[in-house]
C-alpha atoms as a PDB file:
ATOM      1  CA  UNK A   1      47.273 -45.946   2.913  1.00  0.00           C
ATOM      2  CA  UNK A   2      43.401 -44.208   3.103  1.00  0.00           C
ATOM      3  CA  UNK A   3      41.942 -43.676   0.206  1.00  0.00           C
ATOM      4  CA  UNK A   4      38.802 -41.805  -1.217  1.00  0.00           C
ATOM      5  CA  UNK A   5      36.982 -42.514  -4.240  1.00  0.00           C
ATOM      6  CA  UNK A   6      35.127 -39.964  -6.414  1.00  0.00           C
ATOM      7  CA  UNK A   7      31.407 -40.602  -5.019  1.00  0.00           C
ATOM      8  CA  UNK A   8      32.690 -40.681  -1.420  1.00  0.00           C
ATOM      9  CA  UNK A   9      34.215 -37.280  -2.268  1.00  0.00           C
ATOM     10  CA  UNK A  10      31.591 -35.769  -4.040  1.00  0.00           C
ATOM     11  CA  UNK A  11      29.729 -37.304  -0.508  1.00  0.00           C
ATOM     12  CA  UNK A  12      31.007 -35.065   1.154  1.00  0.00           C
ATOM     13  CA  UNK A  13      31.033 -31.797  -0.768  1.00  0.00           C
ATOM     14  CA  UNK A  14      27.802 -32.036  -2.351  1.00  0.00           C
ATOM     15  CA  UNK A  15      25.519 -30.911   0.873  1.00  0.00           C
ATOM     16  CA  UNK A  16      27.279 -27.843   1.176  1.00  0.00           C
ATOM     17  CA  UNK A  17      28.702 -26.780  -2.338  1.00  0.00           C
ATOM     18  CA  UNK A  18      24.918 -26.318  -3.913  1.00  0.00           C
ATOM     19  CA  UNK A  19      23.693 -23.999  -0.980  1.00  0.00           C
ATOM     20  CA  UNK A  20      27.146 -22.289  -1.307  1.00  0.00           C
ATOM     21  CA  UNK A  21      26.859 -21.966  -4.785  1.00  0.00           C
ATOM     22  CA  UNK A  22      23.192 -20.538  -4.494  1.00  0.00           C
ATOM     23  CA  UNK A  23      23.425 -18.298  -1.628  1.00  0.00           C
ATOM     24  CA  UNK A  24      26.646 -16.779  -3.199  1.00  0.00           C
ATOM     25  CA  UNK A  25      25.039 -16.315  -6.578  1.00  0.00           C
ATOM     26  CA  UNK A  26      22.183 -14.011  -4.322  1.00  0.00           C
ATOM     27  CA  UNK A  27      24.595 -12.167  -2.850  1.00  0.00           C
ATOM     28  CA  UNK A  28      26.301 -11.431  -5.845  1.00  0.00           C
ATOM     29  CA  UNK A  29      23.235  -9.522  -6.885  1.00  0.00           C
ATOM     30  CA  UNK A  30      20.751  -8.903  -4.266  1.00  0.00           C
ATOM     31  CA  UNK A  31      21.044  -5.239  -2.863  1.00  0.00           C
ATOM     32  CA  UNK A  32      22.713  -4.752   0.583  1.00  0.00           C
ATOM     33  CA  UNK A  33      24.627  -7.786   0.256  1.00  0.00           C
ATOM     34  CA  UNK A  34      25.951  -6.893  -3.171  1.00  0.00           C
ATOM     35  CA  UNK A  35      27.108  -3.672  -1.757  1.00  0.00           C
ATOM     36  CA  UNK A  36      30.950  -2.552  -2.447  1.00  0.00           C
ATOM     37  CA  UNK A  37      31.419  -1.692   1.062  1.00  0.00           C
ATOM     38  CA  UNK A  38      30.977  -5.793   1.720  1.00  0.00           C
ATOM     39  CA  UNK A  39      34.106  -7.584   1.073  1.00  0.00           C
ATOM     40  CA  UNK A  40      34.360 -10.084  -1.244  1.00  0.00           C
ATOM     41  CA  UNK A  41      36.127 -12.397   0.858  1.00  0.00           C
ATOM     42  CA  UNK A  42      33.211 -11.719   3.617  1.00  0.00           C
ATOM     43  CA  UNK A  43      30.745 -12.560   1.274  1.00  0.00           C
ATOM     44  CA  UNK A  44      32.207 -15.832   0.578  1.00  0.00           C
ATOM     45  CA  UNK A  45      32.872 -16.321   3.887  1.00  0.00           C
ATOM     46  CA  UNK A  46      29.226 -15.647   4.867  1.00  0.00           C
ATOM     47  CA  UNK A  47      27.681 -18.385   2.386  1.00  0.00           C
ATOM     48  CA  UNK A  48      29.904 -20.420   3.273  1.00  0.00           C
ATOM     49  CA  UNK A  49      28.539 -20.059   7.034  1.00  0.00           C
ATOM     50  CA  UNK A  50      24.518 -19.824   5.743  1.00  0.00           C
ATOM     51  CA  UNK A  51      25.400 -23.059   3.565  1.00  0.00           C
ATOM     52  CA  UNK A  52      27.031 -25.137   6.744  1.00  0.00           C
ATOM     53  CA  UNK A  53      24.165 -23.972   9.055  1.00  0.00           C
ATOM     54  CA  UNK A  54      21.246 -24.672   6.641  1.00  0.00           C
ATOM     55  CA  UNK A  55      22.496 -28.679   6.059  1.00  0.00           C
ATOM     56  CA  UNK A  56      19.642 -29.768   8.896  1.00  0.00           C
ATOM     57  CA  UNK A  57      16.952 -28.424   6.717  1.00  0.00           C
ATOM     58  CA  UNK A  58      18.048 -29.354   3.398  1.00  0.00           C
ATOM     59  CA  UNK A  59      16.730 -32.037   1.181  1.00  0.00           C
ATOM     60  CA  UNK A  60      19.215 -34.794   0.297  1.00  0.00           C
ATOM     61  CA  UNK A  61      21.281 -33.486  -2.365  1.00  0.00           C
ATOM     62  CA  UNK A  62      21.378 -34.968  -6.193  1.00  0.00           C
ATOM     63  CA  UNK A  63      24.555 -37.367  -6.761  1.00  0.00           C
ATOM     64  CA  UNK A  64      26.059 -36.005  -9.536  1.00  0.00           C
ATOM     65  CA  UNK A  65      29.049 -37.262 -11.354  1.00  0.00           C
ATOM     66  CA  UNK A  66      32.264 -34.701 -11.222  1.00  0.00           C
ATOM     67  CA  UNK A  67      33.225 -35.468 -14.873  1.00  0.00           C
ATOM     68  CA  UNK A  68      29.984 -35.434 -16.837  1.00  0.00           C
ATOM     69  CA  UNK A  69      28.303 -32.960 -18.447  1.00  0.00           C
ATOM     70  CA  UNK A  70      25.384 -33.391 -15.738  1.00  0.00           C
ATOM     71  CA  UNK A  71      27.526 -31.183 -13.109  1.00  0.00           C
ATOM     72  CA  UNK A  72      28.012 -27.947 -15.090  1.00  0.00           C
ATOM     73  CA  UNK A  73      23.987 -28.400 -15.418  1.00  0.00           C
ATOM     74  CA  UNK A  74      23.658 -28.768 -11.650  1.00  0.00           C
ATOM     75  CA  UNK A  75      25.932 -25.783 -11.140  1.00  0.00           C
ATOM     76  CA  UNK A  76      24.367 -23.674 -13.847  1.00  0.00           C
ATOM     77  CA  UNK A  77      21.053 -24.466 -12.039  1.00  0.00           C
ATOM     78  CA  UNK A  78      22.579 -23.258  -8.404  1.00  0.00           C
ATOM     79  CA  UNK A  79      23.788 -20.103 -10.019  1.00  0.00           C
ATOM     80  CA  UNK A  80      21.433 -19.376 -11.735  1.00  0.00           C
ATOM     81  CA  UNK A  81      18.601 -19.750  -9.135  1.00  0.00           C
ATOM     82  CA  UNK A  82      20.497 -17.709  -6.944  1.00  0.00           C
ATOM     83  CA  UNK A  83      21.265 -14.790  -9.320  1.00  0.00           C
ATOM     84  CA  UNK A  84      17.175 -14.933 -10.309  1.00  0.00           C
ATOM     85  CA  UNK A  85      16.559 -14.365  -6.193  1.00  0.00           C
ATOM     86  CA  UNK A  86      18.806 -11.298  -5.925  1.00  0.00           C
ATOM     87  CA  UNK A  87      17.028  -9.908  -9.138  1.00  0.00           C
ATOM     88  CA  UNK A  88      13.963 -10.177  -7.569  1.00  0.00           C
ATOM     89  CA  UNK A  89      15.247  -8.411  -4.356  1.00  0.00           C
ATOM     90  CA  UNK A  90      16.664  -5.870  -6.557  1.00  0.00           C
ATOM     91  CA  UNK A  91      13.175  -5.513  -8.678  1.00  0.00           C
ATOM     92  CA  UNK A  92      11.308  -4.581  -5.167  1.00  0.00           C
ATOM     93  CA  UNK A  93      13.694  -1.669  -4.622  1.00  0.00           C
ATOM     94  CA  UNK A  94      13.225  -0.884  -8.135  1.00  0.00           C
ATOM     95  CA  UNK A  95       9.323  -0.723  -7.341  1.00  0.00           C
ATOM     96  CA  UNK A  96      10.118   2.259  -4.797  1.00  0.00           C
ATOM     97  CA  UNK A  97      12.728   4.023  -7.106  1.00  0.00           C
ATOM     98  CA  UNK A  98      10.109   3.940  -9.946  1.00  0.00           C
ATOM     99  CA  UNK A  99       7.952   5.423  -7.344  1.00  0.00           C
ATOM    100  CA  UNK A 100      10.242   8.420  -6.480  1.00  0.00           C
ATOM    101  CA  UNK A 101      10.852   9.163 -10.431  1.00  0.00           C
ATOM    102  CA  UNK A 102       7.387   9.245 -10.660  1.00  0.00           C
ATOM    103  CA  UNK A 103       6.970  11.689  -7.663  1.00  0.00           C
ATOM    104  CA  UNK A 104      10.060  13.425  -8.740  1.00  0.00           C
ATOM    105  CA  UNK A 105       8.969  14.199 -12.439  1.00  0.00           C
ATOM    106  CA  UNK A 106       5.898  15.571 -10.723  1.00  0.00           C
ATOM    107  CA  UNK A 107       7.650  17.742  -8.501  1.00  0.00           C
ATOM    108  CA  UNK A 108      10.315  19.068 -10.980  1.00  0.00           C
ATOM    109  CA  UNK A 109      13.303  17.375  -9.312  1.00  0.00           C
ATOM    110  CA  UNK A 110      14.385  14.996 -12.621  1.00  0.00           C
ATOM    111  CA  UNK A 111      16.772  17.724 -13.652  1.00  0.00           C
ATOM    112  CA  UNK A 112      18.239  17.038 -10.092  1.00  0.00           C
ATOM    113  CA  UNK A 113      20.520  13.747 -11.540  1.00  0.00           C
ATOM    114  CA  UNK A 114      22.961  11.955  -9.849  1.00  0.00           C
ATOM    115  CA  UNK A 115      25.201   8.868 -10.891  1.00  0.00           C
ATOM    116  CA  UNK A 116      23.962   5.894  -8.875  1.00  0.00           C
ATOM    117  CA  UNK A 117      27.302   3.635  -8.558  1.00  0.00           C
ATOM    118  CA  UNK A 118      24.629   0.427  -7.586  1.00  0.00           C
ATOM    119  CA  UNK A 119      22.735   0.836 -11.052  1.00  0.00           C
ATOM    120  CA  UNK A 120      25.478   2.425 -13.084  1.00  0.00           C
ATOM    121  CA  UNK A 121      23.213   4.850 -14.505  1.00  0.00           C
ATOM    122  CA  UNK A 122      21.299   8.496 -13.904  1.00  0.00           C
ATOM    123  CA  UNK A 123      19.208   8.863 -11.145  1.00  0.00           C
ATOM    124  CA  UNK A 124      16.973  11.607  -9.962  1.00  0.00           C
ATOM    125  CA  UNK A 125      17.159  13.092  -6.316  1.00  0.00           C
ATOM    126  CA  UNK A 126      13.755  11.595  -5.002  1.00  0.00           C
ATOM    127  CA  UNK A 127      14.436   8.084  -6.691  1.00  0.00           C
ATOM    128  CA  UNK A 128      17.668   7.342  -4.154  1.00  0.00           C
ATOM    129  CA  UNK A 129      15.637   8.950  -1.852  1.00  0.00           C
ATOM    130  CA  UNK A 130      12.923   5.975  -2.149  1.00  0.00           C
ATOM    131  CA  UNK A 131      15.939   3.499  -2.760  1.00  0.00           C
ATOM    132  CA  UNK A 132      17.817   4.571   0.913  1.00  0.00           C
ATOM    133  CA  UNK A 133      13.724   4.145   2.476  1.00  0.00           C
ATOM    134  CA  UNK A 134      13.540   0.593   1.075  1.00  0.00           C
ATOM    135  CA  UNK A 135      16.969  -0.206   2.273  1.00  0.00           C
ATOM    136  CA  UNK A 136      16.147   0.839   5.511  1.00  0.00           C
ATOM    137  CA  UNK A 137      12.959  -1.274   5.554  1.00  0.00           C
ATOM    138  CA  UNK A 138      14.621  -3.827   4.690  1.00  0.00           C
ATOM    139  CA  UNK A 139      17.257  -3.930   7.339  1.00  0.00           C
ATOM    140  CA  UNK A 140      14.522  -2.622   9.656  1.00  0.00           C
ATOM    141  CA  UNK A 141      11.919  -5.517   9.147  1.00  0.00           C
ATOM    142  CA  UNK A 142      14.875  -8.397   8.268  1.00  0.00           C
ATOM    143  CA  UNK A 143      14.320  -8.562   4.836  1.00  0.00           C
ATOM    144  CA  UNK A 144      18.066 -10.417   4.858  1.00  0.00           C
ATOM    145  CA  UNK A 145      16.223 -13.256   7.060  1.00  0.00           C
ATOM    146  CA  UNK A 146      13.616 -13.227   4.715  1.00  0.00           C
ATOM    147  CA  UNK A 147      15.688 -13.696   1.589  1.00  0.00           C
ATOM    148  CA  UNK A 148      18.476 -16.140   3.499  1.00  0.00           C
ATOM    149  CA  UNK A 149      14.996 -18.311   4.181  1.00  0.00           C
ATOM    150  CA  UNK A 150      13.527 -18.110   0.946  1.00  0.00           C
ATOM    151  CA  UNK A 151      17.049 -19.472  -0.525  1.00  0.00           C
ATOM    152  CA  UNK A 152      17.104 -22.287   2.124  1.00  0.00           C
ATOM    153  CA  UNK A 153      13.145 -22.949   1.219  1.00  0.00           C
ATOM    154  CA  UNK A 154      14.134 -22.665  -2.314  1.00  0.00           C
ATOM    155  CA  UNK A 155      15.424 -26.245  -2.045  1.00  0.00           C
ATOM    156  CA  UNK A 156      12.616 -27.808  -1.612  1.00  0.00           C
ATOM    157  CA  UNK A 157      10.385 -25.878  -4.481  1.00  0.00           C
ATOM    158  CA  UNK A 158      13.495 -26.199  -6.806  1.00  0.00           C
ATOM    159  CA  UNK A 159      15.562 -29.376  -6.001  1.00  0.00           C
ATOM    160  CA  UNK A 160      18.994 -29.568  -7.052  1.00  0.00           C
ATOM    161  CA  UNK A 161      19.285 -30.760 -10.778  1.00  0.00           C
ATOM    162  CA  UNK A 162      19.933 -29.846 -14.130  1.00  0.00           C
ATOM    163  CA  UNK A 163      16.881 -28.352 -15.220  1.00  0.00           C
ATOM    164  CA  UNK A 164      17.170 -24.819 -14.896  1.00  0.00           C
ATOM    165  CA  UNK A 165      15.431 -23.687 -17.547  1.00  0.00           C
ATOM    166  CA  UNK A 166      12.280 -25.963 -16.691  1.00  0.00           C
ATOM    167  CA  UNK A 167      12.570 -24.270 -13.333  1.00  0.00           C
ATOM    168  CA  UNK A 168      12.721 -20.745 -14.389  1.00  0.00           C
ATOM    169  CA  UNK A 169       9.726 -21.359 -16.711  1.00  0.00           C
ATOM    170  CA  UNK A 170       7.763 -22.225 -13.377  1.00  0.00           C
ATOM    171  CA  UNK A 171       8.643 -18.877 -12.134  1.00  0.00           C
ATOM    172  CA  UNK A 172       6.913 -16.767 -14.292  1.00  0.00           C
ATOM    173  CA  UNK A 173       9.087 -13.898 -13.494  1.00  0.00           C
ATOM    174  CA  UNK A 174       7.978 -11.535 -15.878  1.00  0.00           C
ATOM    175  CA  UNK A 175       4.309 -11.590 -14.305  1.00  0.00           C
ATOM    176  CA  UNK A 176       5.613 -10.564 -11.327  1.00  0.00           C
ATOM    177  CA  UNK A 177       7.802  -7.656 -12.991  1.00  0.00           C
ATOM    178  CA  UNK A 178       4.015  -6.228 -14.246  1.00  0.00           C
ATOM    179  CA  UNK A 179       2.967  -6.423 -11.075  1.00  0.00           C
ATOM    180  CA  UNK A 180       6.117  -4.935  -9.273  1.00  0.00           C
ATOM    181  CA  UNK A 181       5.241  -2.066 -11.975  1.00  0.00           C
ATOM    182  CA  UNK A 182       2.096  -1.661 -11.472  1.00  0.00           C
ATOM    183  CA  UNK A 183       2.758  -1.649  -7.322  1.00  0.00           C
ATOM    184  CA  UNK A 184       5.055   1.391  -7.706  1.00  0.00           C
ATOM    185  CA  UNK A 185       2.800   3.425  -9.446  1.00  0.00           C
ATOM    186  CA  UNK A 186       0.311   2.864  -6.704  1.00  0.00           C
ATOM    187  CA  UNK A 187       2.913   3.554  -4.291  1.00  0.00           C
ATOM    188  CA  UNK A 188       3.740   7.483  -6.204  1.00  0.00           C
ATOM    189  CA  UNK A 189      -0.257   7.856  -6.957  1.00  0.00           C
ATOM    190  CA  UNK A 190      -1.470   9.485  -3.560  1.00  0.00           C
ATOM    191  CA  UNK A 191       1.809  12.166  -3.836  1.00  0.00           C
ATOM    192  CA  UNK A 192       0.571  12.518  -7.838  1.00  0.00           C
ATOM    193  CA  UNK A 193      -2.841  13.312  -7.051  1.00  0.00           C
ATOM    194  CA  UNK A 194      -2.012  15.734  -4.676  1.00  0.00           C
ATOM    195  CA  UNK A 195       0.611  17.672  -7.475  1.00  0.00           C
ATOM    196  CA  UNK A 196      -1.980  17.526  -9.769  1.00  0.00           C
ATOM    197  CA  UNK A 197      -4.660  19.202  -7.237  1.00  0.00           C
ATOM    198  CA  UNK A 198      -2.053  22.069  -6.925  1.00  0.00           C
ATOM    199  CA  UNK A 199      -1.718  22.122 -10.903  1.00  0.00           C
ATOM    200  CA  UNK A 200      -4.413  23.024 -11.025  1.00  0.00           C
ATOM    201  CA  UNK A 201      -5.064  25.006  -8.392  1.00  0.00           C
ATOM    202  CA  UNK A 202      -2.030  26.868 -10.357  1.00  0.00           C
ATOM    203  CA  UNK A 203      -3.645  26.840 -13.658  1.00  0.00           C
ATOM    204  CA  UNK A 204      -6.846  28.443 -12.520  1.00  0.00           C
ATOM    205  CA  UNK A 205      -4.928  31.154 -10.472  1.00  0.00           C
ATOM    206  CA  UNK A 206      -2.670  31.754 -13.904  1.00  0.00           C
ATOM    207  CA  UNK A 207      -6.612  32.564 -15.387  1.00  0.00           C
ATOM    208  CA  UNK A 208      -7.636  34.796 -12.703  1.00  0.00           C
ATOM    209  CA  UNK A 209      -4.621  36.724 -12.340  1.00  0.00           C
ATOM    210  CA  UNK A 210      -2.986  36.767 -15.660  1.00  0.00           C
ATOM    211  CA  UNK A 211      -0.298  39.206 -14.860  1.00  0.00           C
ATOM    212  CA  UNK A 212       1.519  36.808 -11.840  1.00  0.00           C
ATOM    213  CA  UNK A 213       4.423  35.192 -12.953  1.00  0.00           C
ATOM    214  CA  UNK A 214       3.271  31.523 -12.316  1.00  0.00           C
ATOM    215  CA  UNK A 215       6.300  29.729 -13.197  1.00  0.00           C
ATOM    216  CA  UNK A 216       8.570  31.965 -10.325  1.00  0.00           C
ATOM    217  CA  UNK A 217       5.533  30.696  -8.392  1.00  0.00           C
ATOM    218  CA  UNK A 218       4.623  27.374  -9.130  1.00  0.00           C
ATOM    219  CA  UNK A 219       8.077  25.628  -8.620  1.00  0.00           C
ATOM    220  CA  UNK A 220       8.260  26.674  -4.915  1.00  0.00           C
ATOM    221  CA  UNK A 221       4.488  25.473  -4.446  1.00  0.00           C
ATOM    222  CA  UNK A 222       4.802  22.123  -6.162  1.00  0.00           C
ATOM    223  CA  UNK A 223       8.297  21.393  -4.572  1.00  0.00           C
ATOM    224  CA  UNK A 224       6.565  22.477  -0.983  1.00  0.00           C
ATOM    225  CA  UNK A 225       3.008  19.863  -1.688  1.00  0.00           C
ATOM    226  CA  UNK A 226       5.716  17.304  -3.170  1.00  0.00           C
ATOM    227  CA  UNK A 227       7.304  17.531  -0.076  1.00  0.00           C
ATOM    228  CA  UNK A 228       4.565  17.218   2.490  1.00  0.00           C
ATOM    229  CA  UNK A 229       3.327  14.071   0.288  1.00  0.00           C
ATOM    230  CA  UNK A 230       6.172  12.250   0.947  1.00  0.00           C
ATOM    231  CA  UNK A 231       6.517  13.517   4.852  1.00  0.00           C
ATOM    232  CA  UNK A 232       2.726  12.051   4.964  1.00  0.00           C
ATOM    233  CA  UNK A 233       2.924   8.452   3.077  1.00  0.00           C
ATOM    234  CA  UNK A 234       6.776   7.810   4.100  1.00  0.00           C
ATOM    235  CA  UNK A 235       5.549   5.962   7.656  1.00  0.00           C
ATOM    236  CA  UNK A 236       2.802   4.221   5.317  1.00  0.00           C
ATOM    237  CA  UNK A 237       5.892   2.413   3.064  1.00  0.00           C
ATOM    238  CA  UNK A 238       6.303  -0.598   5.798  1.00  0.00           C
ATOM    239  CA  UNK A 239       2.775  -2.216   4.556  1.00  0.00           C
ATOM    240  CA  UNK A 240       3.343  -2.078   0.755  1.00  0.00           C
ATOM    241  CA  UNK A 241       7.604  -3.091   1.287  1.00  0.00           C
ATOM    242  CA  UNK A 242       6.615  -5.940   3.384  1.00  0.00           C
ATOM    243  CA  UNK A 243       3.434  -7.231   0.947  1.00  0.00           C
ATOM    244  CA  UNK A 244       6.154  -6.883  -2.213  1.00  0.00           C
ATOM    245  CA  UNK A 245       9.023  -8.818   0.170  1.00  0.00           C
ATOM    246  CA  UNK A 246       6.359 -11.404   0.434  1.00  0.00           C
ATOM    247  CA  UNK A 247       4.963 -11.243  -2.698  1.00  0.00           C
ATOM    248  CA  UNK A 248       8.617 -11.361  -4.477  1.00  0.00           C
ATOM    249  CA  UNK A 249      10.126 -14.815  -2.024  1.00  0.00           C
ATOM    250  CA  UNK A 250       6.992 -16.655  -2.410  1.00  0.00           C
ATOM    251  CA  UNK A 251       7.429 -17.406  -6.138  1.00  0.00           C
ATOM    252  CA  UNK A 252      10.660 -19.683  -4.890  1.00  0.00           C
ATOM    253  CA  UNK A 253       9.027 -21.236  -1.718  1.00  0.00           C
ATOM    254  CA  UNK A 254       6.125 -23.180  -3.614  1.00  0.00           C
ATOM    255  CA  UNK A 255       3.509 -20.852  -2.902  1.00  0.00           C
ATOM    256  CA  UNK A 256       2.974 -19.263  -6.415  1.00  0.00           C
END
């Protein structure tokens, strides 16, 4: 009669259960592949495929015992890694949707709301805009390779363990939040300097000729310079998507 034992099980498993369990975790919550359209069952299936084809350049797993309070750690530690790499992913498209709110308040467009299904919440017109450009980008320029090889790199800045939360104080996630903030408004601040320019232009035309209405006025002018801003910087959004990409994966490849 064969046999197996617990550690010869636990063997076997362990190489590809903690990549499973981390890539699955990022596409639970990273955009694209957390979309509804996506299957669940193809999502599984997929990590399941990254996690099998990534065993040559993994590290040698952590032996772990399957009935001690060390393995929920070790799990805790997969998941959790993985959901903190799809929030990152998710905080670069929030970099261009902050953009497009900015723009958009500008403009006069906030009034134009719609329900976004992916954030559960309001969003204005020129904000999913922005989102649909960064998802293009990031089809376009393989940000999925990007973020499939920062999880697989991932293992080597973060080995498997316990210690999640001595991990995710290495991270320093909020400083790059400030800086994911402060990169969207950079992104909006050509467009906002050129509504401001016709502000004023506006303003002083209001002084001049007192009896134009310059609200029936201003609207279609602001909407038309809001518009030919974004026509002008939308083919300049590859270099500032692919500097955040970079600047968002490198935090969980060592290079932070």
């Amino acid at each position: 009669m064969i046999g197996f034992t617990e550690a010869q099980v636990l063997a076997w498993m362990a190489p590809v259960l903690w990549p499973f369990l981390r890539v699955l975790a990022v596409f639970t919550v990273a955009p694209i592949f957390s979309s509804k359209a996506i299957p669940v069952r193809a999502r599984i299936g997929l990590a399941l495929l990254v996690a099998v084809a990534a065993q040559p350049s993994l590290p040698v797993p952590m032996d772990a015992s399957w009935s001690g309070p060390q393995l929920w750690g070790v799990v805790a530690q997969q998941v959790g890694l993985g959901l903190c790499i799809g929030f990152v992913v998710r905080l670069v498209f929030a970099t261009f949707e902050l953009a497009g709110d900015v723009v958009g308040f500008q403009m006069g467009l906030n009034f134009a709301a719609f329900f976004d299904p992916s954030i559960n919440a309001q969003s204005s017109a020129t904000a999913r805009f922005f989102g649909y450009m960064a998802s293009l980008l990031f089809v376009v320029l393989n940000g999925h390779l990007l973020v499939l090889a920062a999880v697989i790199q991932s293992f080597n800045a973060f080995p498997v363990d316990q210690h999640f939360l001595h991990a995710l104080s290495l991270m320093k996630l909020y400083r790059l939040g400030g800086d994911l903030f402060a990169s969207g408004l950079w992104i909006a601040l050509p467009m906002v300097g050129m509504l401001m320019f016709a502000n004023l232009a506006l303003g002083m035309v209001s002084r001049v000729a007192p009896q134009m209405n310059i609200y029936a006025v201003g609207f279609p002018i602001t909407l038309m310079v809001g518009l030919i801003g974004m026509a002008v910087t939308l083919p300049l959004l590859e270099g500032p998507f692919q500097l955040l990409m970079a600047r968002a994966l490198e935090v969980f490849v060592g290079a932070y």
